[in-house]
N, C-alpha and C. Protein backbone atom coordinates (compact mmCIF):
# COMPACT_ATOMS: atom_id res chain seq x y z
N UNK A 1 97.43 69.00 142.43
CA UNK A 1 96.89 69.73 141.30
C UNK A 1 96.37 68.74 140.27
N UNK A 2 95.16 69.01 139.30
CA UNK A 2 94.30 68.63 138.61
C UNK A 2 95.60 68.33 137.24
N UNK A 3 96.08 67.44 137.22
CA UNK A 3 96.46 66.78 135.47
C UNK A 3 95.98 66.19 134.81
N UNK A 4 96.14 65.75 133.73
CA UNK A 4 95.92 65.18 132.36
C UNK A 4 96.98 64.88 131.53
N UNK A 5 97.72 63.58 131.20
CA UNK A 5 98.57 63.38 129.93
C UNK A 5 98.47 62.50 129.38
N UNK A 6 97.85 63.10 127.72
CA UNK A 6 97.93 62.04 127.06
C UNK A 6 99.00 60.98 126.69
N UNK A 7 98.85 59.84 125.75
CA UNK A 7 99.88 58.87 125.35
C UNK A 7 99.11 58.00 124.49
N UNK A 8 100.23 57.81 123.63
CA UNK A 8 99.26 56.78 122.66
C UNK A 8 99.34 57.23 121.17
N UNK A 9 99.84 58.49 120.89
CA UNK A 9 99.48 59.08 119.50
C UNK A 9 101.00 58.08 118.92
N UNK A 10 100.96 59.03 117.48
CA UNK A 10 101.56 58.10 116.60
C UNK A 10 101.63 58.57 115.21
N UNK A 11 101.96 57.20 114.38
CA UNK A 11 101.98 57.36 113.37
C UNK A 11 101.20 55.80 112.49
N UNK A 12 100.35 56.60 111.87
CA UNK A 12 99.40 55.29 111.77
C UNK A 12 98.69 55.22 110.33
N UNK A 13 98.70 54.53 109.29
CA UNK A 13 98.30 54.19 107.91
C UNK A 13 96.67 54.51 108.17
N UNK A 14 96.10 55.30 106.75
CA UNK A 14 94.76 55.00 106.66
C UNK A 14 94.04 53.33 106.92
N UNK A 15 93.12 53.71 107.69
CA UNK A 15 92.24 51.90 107.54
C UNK A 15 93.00 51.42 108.89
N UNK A 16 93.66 51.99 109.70
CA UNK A 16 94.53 51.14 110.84
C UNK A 16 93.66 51.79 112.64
N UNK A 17 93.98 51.32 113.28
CA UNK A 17 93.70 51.49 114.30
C UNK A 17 94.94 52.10 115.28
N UNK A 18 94.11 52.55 116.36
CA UNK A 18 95.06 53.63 117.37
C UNK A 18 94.26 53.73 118.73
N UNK A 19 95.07 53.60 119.65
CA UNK A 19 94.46 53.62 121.22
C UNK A 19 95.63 55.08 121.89
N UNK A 20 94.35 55.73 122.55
CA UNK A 20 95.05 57.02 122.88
C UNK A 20 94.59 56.99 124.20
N UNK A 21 95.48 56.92 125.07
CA UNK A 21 94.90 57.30 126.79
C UNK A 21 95.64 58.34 126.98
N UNK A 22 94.38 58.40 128.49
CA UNK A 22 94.79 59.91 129.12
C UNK A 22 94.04 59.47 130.68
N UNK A 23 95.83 59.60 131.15
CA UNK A 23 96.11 59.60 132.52
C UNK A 23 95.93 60.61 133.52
N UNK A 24 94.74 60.57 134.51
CA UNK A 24 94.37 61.53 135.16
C UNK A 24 95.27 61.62 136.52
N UNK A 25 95.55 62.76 137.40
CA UNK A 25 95.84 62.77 139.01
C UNK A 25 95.37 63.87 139.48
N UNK A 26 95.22 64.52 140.42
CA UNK A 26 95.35 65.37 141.47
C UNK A 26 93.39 65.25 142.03
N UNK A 27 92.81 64.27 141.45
CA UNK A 27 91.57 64.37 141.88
C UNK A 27 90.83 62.77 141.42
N UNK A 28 89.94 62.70 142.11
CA UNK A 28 88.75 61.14 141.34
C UNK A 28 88.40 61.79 140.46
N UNK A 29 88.35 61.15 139.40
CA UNK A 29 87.77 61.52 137.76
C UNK A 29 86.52 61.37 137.88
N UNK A 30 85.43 59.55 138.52
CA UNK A 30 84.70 59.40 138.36
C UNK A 30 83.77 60.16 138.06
N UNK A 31 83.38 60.80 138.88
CA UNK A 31 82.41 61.66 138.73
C UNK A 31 81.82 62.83 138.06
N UNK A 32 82.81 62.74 136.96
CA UNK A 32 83.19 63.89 135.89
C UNK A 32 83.27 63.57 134.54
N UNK A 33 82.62 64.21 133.88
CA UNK A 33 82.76 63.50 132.49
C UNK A 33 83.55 64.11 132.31
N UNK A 34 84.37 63.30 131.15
CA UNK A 34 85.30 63.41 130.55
C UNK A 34 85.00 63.23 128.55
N UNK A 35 86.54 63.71 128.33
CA UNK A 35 86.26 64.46 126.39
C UNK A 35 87.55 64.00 126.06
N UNK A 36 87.59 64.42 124.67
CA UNK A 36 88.27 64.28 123.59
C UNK A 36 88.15 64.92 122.63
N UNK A 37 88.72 66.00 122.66
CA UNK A 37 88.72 67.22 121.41
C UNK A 37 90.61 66.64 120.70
N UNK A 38 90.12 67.68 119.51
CA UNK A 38 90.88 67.45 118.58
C UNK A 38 91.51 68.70 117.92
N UNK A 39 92.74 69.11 117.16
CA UNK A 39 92.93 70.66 116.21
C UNK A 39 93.83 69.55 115.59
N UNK A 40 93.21 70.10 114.20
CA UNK A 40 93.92 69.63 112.74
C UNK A 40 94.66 70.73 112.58
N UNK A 41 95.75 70.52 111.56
CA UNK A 41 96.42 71.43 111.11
C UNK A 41 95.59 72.51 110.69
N UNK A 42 95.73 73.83 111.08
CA UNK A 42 94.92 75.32 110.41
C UNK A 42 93.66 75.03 110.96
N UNK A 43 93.52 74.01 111.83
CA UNK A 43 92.03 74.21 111.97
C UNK A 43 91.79 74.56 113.57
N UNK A 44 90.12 74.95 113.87
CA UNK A 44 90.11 75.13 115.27
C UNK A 44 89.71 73.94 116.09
N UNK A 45 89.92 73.90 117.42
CA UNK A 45 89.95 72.65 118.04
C UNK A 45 88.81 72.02 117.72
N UNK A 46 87.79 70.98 117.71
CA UNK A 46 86.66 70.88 117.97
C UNK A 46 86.62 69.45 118.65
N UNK A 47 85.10 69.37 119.36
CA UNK A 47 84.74 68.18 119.87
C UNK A 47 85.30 66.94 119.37
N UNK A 48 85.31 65.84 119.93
CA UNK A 48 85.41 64.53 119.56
C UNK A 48 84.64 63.26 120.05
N UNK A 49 84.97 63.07 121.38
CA UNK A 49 84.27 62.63 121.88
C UNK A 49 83.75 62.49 123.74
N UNK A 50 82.82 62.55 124.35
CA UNK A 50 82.84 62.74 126.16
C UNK A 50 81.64 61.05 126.06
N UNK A 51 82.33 61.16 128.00
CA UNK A 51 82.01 59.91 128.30
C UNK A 51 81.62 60.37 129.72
N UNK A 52 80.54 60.34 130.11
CA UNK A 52 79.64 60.43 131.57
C UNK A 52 80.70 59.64 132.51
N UNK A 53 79.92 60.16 133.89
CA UNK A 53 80.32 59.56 134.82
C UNK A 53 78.90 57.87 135.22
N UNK A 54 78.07 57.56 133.91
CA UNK A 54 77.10 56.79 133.97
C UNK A 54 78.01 55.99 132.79
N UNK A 55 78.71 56.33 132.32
CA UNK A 55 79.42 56.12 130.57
C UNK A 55 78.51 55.98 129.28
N UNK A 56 77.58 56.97 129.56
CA UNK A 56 76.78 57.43 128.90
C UNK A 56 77.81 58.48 127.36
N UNK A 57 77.95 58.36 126.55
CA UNK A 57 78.87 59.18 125.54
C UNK A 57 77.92 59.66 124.22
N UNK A 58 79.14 60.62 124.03
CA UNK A 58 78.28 61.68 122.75
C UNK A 58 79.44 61.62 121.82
N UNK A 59 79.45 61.47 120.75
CA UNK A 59 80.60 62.02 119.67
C UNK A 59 80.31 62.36 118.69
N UNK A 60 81.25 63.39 117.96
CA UNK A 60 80.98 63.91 117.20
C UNK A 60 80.48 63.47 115.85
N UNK A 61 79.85 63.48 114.78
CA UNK A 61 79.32 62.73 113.55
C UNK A 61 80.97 62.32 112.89
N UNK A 62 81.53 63.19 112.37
CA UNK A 62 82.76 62.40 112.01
C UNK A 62 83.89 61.21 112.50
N UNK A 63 83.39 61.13 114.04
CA UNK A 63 83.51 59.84 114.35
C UNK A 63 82.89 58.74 114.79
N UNK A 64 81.49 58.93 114.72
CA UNK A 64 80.78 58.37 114.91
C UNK A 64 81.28 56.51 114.45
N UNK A 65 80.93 55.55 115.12
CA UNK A 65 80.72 54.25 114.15
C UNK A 65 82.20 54.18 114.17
N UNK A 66 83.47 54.57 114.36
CA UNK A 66 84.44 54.51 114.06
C UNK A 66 85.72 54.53 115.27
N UNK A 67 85.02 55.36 116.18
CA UNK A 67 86.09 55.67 117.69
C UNK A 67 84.88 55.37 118.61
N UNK A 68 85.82 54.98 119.86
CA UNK A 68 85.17 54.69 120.88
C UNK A 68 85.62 55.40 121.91
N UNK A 69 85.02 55.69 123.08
CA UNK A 69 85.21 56.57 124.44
C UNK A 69 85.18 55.72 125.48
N UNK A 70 86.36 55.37 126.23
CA UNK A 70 85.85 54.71 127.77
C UNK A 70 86.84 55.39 128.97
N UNK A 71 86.24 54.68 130.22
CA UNK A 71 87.07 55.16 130.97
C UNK A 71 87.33 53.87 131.75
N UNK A 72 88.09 54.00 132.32
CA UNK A 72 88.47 53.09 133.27
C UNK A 72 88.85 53.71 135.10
N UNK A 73 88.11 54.06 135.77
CA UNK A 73 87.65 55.09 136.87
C UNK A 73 88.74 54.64 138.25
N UNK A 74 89.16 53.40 138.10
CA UNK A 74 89.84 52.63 139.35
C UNK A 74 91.58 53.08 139.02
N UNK A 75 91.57 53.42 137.77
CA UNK A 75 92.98 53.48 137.25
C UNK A 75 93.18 55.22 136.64
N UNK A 76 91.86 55.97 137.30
CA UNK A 76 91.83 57.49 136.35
C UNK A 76 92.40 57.83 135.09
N UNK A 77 91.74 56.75 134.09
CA UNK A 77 92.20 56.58 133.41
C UNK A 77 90.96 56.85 131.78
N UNK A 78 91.10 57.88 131.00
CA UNK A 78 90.11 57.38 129.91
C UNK A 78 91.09 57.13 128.85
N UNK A 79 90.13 56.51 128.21
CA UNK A 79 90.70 56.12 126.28
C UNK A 79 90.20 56.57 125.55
N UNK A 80 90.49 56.15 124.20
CA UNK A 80 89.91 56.76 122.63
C UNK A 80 90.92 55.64 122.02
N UNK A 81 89.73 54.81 121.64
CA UNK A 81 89.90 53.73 120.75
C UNK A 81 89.82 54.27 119.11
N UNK A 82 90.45 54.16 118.40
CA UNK A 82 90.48 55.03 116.73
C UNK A 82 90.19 53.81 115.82
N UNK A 83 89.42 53.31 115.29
CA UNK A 83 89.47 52.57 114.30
C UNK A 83 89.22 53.10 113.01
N UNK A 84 89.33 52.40 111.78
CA UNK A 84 89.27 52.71 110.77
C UNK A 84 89.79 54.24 110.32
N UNK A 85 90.73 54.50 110.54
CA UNK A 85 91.20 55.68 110.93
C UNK A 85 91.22 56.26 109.81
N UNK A 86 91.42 57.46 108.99
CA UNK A 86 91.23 58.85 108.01
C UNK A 86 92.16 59.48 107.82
N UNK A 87 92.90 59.89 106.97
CA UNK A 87 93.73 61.30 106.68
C UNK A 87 92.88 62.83 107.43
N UNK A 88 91.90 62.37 107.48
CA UNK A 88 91.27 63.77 107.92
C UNK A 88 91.25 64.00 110.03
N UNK A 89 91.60 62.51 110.11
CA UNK A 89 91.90 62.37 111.68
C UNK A 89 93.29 63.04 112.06
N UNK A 90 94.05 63.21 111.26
CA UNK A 90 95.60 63.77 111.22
C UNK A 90 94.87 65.32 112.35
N UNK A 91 95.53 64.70 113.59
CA UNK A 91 95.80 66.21 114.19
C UNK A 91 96.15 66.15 115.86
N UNK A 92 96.51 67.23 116.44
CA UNK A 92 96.53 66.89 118.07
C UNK A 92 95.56 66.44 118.65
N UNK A 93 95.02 65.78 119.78
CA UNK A 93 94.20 64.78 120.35
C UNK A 93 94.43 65.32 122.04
N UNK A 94 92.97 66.17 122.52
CA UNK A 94 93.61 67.13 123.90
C UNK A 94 92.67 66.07 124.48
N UNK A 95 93.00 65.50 125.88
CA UNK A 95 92.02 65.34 126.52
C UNK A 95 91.50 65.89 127.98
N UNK A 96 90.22 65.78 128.03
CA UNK A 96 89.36 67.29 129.04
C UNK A 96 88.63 66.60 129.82
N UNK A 97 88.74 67.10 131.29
CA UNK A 97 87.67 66.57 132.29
C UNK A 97 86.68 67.97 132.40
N UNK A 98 85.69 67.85 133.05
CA UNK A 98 84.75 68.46 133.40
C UNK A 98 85.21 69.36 134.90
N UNK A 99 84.80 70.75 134.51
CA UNK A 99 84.77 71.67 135.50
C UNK A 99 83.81 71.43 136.93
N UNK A 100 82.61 70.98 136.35
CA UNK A 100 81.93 70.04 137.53
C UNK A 100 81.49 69.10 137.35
N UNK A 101 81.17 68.01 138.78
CA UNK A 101 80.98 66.79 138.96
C UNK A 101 79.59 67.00 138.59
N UNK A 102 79.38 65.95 137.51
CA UNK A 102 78.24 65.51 136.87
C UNK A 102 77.59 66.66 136.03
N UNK A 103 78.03 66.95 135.35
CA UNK A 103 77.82 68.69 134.67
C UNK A 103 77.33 67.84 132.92
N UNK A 104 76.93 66.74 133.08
CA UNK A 104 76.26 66.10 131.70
C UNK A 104 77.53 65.71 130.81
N UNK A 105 77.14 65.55 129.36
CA UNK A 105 78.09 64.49 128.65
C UNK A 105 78.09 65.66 127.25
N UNK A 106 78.37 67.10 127.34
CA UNK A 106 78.35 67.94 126.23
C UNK A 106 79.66 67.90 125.43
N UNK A 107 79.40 68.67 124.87
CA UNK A 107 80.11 69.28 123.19
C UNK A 107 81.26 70.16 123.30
N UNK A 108 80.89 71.54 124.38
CA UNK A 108 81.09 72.02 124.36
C UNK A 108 82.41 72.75 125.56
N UNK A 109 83.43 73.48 124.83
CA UNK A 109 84.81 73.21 125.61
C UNK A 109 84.86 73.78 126.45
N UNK A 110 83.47 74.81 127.26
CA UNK A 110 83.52 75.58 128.74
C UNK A 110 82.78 74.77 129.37
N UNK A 111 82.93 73.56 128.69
CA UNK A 111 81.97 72.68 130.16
C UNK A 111 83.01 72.54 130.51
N UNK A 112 84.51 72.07 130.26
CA UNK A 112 85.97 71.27 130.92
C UNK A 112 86.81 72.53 131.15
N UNK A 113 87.11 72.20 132.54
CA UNK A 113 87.79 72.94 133.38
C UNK A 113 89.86 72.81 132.58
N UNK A 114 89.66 71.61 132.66
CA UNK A 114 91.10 70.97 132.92
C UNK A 114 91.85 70.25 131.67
N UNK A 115 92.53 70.53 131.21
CA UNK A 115 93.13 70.16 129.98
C UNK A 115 94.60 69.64 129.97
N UNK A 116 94.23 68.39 129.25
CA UNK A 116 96.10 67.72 128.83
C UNK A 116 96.67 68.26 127.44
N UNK A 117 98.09 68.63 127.55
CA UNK A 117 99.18 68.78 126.54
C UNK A 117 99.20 68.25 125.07
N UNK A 118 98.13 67.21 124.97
CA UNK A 118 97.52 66.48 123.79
C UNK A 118 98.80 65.68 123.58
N UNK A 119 98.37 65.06 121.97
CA UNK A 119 99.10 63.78 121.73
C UNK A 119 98.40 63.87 120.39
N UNK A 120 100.17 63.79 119.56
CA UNK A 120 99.70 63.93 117.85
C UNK A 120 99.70 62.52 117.78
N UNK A 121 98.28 62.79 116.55
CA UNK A 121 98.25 61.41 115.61
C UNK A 121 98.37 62.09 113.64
N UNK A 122 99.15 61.27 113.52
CA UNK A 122 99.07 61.37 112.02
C UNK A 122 98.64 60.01 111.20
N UNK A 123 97.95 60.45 110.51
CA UNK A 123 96.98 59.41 109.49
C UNK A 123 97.72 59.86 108.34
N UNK A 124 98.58 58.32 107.76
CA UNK A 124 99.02 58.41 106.37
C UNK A 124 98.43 57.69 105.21
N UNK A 125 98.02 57.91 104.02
CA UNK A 125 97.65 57.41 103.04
C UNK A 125 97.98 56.74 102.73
């Protein structure tokens, strides 16, 4: 069966950095893009960031310049590199593969079939 678990969240000062992976099994990732959505407290989930099976990536404007998306395909393995991190980053961290192989590098959360348990990060002032 198709998993996902994140690791990596935390507890982490404004201005600091944070590495969040997410460990794939029951299938090859490669060929699937993969995401990084997010839910803040009271808020609804939204995008963060996806990474092609070319590692072609899209992210959202609020993290733009600031987080990074990779994968590492030999180890089914992606990341989310957090730098310069925000009080407004404070929230669960889900990460999502794609329902189909090569289905593009979108936004949107009915492109991903398959979802991990997430992994809180809190951003302190």
């Amino acid at each position: 069966q198709v998993q996902l678990v994140e690791s990596g969240g935390g507890l982490v000062q404004a201005g600091g950095s944070l590495r969040l992976s997410c460990a794939g099994s029951g299938r090859t990732f490669s060929r699937y893009d993969m995401a990084w959505f997010r839910r803040a407290p009271g808020k609804e989930r939204e995008f963060v960031a996806a990474i092609s099976w070319t590692t072609n990536t899209n992210y959202a404007d609020s993290v733009k310049g600031r987080f990074t998306i990779s994968r590492d395909n030999a180890k089914n393995t992606v990341y989310l590199q957090m730098d310069s991190v925000k009080p407004e980053d404070t929230a669960v961290y889900y990460c999502a593969c794609a329902a189909a192989a090569y289905s593009g590098v979108g936004r949107a959360e009915n492109e991903y079939g398959y979802w991990g348990q997430g992994t809180q990060v809190i951003v302190s002032s």
